[in-house]
N, C-alpha and C. Protein backbone atom coordinates (compact mmCIF):
# COMPACT_ATOMS: atom_id res chain seq x y z
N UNK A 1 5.93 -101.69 16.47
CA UNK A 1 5.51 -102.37 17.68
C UNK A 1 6.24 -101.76 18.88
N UNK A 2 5.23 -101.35 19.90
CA UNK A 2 6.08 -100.75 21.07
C UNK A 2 6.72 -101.89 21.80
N UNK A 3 7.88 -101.27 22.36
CA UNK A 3 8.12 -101.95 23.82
C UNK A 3 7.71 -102.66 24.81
N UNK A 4 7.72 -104.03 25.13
CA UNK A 4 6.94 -104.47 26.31
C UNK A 4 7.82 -104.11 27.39
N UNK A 5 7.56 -103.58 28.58
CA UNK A 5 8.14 -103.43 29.51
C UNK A 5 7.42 -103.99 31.05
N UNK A 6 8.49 -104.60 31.85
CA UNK A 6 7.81 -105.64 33.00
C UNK A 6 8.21 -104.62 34.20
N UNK A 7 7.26 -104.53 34.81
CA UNK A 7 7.11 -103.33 36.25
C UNK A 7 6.81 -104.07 37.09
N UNK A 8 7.20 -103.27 38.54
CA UNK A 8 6.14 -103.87 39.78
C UNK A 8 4.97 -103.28 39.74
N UNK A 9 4.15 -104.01 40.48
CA UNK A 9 2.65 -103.29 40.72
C UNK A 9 2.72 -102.93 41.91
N UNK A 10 2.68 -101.74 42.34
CA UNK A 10 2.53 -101.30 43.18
C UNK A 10 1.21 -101.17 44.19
N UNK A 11 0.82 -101.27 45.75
CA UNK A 11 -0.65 -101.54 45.53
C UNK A 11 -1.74 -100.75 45.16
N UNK A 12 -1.69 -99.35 44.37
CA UNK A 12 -3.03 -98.78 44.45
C UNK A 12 -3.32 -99.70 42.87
N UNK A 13 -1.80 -100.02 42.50
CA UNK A 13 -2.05 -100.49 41.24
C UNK A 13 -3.12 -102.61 40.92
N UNK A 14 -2.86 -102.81 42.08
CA UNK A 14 -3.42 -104.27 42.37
C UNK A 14 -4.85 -104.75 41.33
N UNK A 15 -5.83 -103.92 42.15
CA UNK A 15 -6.92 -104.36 41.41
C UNK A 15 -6.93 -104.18 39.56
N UNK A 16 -5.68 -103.77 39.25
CA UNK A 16 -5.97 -103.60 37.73
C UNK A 16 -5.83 -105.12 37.06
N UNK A 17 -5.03 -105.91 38.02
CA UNK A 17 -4.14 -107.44 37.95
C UNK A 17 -5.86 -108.19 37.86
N UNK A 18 -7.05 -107.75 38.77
CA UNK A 18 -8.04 -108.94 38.44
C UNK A 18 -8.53 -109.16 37.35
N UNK A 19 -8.72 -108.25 36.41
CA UNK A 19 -9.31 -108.91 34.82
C UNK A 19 -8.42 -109.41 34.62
N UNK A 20 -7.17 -109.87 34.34
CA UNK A 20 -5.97 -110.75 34.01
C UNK A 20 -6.42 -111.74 34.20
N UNK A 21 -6.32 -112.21 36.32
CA UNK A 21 -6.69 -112.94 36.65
C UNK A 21 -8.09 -113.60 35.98
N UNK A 22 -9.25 -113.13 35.79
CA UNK A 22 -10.37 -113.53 35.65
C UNK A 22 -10.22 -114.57 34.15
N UNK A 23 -9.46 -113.60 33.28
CA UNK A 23 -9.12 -113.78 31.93
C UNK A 23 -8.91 -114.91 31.87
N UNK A 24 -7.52 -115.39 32.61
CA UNK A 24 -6.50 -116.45 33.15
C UNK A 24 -7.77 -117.58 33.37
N UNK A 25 -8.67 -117.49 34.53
CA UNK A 25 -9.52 -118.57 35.17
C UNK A 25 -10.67 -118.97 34.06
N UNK A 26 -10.91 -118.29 33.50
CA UNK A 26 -11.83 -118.38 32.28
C UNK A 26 -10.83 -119.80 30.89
N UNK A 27 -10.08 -118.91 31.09
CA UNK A 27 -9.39 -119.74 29.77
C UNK A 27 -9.13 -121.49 30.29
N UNK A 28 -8.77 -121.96 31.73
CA UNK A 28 -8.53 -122.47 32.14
C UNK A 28 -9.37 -123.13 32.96
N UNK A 29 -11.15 -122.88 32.83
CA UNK A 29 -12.24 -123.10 33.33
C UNK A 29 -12.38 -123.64 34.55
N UNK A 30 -11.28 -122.56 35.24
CA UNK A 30 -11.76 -122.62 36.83
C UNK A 30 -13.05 -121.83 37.65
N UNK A 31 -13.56 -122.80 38.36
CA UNK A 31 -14.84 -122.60 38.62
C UNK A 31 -14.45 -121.00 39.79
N UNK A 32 -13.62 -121.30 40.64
CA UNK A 32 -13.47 -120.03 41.44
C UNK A 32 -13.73 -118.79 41.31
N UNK A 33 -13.12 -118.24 40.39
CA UNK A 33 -13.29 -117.25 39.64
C UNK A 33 -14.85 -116.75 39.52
N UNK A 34 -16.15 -117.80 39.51
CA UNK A 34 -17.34 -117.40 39.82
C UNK A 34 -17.87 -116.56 40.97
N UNK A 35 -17.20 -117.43 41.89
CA UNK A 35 -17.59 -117.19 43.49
C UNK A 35 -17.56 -115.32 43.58
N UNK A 36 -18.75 -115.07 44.68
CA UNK A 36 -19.64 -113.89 44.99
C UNK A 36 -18.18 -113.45 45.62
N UNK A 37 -17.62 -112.05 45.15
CA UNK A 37 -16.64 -111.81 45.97
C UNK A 37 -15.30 -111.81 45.81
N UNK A 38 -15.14 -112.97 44.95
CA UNK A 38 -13.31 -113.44 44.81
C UNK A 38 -12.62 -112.36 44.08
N UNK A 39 -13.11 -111.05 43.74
CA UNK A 39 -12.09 -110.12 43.06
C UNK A 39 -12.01 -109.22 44.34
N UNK A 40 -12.29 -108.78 45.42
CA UNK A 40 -12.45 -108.22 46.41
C UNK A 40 -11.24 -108.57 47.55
N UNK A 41 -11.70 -110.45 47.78
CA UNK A 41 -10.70 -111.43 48.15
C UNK A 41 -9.16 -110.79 47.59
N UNK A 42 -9.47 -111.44 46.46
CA UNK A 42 -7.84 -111.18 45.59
C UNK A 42 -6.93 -110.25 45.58
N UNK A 43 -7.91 -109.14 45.41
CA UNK A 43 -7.08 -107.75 45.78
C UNK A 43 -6.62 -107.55 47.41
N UNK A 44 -7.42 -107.98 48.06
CA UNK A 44 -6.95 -107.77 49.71
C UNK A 44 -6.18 -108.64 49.81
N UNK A 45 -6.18 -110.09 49.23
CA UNK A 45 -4.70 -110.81 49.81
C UNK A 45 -3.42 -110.31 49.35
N UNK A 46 -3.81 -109.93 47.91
CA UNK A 46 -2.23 -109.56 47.28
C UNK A 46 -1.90 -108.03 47.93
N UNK A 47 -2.37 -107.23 48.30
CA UNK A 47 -2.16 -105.84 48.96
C UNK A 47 -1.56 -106.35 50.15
N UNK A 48 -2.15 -107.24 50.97
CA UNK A 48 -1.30 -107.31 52.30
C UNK A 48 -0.39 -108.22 52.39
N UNK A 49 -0.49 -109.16 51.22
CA UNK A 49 1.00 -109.90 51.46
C UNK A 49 1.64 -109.08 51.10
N UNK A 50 1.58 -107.85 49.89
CA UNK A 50 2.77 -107.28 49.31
C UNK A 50 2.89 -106.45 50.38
N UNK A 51 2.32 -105.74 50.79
CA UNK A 51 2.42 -104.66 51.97
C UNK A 51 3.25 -105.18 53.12
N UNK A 52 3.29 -106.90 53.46
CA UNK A 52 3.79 -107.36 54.40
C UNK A 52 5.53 -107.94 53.87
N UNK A 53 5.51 -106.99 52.60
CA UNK A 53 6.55 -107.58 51.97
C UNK A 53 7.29 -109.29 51.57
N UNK A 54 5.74 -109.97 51.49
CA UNK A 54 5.80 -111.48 51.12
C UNK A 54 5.26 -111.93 49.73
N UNK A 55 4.70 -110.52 49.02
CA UNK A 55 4.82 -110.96 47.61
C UNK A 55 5.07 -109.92 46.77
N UNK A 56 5.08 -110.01 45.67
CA UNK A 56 4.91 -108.74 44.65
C UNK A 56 4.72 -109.21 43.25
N UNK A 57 3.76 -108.24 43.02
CA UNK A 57 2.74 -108.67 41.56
C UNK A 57 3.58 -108.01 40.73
N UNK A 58 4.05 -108.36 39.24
CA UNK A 58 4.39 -107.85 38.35
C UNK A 58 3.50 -107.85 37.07
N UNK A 59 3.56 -107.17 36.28
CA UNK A 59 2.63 -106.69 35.26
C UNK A 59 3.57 -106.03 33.91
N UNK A 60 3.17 -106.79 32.83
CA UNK A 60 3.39 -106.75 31.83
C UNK A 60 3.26 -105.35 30.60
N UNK A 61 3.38 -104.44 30.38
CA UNK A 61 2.85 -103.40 29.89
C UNK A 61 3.40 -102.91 28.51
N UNK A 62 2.44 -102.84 27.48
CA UNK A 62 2.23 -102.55 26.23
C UNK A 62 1.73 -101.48 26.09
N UNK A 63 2.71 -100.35 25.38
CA UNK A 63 1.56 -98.82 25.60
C UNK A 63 0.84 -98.55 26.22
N UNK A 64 0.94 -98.78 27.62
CA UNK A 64 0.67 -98.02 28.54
C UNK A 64 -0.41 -99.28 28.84
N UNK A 65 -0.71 -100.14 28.40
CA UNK A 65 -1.58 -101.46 28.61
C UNK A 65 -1.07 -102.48 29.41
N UNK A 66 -1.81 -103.06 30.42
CA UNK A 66 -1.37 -104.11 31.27
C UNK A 66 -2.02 -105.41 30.42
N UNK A 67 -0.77 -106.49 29.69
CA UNK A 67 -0.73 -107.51 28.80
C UNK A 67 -1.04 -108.89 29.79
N UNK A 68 -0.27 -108.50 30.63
CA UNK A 68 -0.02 -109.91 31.33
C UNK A 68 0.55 -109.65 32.61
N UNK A 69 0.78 -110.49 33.90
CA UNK A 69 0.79 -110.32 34.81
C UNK A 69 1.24 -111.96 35.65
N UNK A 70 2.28 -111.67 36.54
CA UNK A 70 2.82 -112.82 37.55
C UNK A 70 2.59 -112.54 38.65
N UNK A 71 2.82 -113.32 39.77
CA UNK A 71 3.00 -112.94 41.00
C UNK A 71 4.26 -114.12 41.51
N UNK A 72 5.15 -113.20 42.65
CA UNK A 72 6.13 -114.14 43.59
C UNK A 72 5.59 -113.55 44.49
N UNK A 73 5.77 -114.93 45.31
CA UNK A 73 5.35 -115.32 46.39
C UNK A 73 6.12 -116.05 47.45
N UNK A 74 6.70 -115.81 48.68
CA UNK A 74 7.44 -116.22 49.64
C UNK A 74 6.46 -117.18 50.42
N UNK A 75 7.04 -117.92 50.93
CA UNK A 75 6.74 -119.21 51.60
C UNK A 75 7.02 -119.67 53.03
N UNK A 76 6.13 -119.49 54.22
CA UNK A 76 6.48 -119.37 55.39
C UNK A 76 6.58 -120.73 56.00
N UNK A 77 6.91 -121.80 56.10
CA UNK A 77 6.53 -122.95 56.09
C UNK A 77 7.29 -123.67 57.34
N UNK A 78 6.99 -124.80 57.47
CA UNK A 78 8.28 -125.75 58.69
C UNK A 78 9.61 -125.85 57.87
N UNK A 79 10.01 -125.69 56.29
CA UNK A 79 11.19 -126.01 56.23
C UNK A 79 11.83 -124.85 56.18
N UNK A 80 10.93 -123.36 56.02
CA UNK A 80 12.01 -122.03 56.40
C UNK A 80 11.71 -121.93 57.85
N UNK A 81 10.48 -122.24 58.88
CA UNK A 81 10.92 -121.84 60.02
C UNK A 81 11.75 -123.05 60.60
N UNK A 82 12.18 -123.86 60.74
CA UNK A 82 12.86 -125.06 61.16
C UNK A 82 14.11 -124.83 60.50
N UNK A 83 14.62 -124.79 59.12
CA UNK A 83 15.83 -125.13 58.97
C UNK A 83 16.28 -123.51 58.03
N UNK A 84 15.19 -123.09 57.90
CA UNK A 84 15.86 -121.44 57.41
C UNK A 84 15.92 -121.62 55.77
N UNK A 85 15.34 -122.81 55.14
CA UNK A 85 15.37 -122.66 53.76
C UNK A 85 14.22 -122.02 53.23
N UNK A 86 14.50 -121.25 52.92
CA UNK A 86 13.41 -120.21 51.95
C UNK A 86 12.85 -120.38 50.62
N UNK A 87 11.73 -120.41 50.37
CA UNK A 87 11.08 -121.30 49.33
C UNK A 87 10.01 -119.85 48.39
N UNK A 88 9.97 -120.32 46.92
CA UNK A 88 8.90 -119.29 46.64
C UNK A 88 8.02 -120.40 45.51
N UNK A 89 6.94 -119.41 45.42
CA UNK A 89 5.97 -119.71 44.39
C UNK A 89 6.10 -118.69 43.55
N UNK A 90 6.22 -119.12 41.93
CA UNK A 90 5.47 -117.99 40.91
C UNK A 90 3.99 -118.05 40.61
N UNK A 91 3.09 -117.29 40.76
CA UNK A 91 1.81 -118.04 40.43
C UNK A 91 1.17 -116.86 39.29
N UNK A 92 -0.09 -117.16 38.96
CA UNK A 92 -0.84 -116.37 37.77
C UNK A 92 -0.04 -115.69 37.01
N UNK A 93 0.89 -116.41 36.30
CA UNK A 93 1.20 -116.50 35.24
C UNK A 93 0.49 -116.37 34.19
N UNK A 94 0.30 -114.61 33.50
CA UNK A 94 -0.79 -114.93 32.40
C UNK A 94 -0.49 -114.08 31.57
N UNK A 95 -0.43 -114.22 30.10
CA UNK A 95 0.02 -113.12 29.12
C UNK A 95 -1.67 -113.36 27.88
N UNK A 96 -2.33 -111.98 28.10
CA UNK A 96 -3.08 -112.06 27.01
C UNK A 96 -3.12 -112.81 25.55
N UNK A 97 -4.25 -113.82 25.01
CA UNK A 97 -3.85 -114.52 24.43
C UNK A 97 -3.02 -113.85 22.83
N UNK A 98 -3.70 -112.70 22.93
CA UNK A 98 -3.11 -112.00 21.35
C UNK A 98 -1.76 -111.19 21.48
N UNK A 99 -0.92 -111.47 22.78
CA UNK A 99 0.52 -110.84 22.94
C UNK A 99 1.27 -112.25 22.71
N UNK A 100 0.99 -113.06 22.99
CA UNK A 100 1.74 -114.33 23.39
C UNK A 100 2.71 -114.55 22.04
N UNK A 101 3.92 -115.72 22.97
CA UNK A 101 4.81 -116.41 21.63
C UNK A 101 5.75 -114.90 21.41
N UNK A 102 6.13 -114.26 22.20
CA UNK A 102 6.73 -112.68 22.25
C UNK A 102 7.52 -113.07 23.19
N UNK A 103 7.87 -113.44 24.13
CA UNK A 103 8.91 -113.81 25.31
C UNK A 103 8.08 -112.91 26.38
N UNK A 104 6.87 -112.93 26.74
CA UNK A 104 6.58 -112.15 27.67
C UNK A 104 6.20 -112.70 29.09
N UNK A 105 5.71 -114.00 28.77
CA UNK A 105 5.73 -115.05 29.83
C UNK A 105 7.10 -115.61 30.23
N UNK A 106 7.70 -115.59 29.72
CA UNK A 106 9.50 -115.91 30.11
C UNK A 106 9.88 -114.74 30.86
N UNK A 107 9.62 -113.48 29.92
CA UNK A 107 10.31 -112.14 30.89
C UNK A 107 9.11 -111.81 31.89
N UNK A 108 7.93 -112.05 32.55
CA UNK A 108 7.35 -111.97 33.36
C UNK A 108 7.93 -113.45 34.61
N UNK A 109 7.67 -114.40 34.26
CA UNK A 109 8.90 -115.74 35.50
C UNK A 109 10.22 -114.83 35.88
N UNK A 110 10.74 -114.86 34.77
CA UNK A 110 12.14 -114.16 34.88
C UNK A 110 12.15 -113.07 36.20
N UNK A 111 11.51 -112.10 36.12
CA UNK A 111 11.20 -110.89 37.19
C UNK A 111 10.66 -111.89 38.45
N UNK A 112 9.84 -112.37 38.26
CA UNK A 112 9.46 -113.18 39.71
C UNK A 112 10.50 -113.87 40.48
N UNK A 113 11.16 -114.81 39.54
CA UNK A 113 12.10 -115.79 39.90
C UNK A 113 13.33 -114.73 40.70
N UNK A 114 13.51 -113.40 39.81
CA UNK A 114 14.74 -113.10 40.52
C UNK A 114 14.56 -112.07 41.85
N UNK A 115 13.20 -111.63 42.05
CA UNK A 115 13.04 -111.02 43.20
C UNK A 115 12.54 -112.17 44.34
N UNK A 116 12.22 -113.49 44.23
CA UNK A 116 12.69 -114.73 45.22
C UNK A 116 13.64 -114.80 45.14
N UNK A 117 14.85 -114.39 44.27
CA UNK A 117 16.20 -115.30 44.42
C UNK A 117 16.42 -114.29 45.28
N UNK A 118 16.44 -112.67 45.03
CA UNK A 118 17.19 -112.28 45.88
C UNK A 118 16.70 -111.70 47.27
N UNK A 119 15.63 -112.54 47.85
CA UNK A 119 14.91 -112.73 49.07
C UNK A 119 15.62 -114.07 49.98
N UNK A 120 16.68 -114.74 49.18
CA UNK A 120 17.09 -115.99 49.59
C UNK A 120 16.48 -117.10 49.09
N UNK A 121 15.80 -117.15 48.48
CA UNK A 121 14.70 -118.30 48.10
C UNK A 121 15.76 -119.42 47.42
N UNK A 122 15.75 -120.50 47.85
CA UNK A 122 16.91 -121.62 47.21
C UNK A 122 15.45 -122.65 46.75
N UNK A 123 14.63 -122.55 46.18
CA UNK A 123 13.79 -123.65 45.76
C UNK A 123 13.03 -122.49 44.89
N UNK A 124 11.94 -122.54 44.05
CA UNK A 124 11.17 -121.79 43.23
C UNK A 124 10.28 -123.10 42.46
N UNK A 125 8.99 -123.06 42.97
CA UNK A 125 7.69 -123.40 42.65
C UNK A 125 6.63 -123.20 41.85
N UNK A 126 6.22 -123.64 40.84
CA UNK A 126 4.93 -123.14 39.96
C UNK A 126 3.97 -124.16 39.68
N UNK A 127 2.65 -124.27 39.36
CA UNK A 127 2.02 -124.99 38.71
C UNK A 127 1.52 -124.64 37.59
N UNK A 128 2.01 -125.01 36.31
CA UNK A 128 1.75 -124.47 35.30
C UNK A 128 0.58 -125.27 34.34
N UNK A 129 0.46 -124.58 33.26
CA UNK A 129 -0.40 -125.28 32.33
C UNK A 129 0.20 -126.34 31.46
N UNK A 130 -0.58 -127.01 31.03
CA UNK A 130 -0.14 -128.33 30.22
C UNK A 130 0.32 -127.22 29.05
N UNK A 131 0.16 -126.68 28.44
CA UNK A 131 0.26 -125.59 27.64
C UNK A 131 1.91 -125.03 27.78
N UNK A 132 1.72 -124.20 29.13
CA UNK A 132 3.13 -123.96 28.92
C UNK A 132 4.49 -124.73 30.15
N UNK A 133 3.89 -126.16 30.50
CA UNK A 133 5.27 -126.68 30.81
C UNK A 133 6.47 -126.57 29.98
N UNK A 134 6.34 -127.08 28.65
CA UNK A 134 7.58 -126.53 27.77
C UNK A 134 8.47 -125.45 28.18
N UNK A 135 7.94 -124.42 28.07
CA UNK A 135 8.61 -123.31 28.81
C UNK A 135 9.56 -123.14 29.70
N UNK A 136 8.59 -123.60 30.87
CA UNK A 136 9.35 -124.02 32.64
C UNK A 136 10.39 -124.56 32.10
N UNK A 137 9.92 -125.81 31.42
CA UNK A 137 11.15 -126.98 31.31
C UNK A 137 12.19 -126.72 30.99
N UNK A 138 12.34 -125.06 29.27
CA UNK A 138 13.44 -124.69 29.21
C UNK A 138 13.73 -123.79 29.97
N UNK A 139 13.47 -123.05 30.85
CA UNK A 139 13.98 -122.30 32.16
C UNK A 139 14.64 -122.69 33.14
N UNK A 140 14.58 -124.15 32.93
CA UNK A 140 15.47 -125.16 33.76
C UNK A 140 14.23 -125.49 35.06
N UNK A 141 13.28 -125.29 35.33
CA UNK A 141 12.20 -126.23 36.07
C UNK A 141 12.29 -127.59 35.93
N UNK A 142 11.97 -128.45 37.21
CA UNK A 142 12.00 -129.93 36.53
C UNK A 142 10.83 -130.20 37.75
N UNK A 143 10.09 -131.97 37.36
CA UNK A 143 9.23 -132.13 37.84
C UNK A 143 9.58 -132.23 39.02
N UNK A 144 8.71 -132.08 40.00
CA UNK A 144 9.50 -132.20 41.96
C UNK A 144 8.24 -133.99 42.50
N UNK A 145 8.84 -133.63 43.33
CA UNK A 145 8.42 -135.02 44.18
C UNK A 145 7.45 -135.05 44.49
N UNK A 146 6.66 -133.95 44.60
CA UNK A 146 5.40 -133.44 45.37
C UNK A 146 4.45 -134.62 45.03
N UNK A 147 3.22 -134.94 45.72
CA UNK A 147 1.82 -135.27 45.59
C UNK A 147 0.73 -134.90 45.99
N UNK A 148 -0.18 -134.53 45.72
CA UNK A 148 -1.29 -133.96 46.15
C UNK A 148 -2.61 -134.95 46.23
N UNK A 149 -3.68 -134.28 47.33
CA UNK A 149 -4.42 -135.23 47.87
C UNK A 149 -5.36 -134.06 47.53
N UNK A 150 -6.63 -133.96 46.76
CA UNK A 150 -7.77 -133.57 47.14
C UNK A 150 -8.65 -133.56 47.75
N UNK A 151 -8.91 -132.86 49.05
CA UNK A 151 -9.60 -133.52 50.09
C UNK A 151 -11.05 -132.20 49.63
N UNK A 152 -11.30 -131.67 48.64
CA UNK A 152 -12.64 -131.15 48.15
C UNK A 152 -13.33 -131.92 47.54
């Protein structure tokens, strides 16, 4: 069994991250993922946040194969522009279903979490799956205060 090894994606490398993504929305039967366009979308947001140096996609790689894939994400908000606390998101969190139970979703957070930490980030955010809260939970995540309002 080769090596998994966790990289940045660099952006010409971006659009390789949307079948992941798609993979990810499928398994998780989000309707978005339909919409005329949204791999086009996806790639242009993550190129210019990363370009604007406010995120960076990491990617999972198995012989030369992209397995799985995260993204961190910086957070521009009233409590970093007001009080200077710096906040991140990990998001698309996704390890192909036939790699999984390998530590590759741990060592994919892991890389996210520590390029927010060392952006300043004193908070770190995810919404995960019922599936893998366990995980978070042993990574030391705990539930936050938050509530959400669906106004769709």
């Amino acid at each position: 069994m080769a090596m998994t090894e966790i990289v940045h994606v660099g952006l010409q490398d971006v659009p390789k991250l949307a079948d992941l993504r798609e993979a990810s929305g499928r398994e998780t039967g989000e309707d978005a993922i339909r919409q005329d366009g949204w791999r086009e979308r996806f790639v242009h947001y993550l190129r210019a946040r990363q370009e604007a140096g406010e995120l960076q996609c990491f990617a999972a790689r198995d012989d030369g194969q992209v397995i799985g894939m995260a993204i961190a994400s910086l957070v521009s908000d009233y409590r970093f522009a007001v009080f200077g606390e710096r906040r991140g998101y990990v998001n698309a969190v996704f390890v192909a279903p036939q790699c999984r139970a390998r530590g590759i979703g741990r060592a994919l957070t892991d890389a996210a979490v520590a390029w927010l930490s060392a952006r300043g980030c004193v908070t770190v955010r995810l919404r995960p799956s019922a599936k893998a809260k366990p995980l978070y939970r042993r990574m030391g995540f705990t539930e936050s205060g938050e509530l959400a309002l669906d106004l769709g």
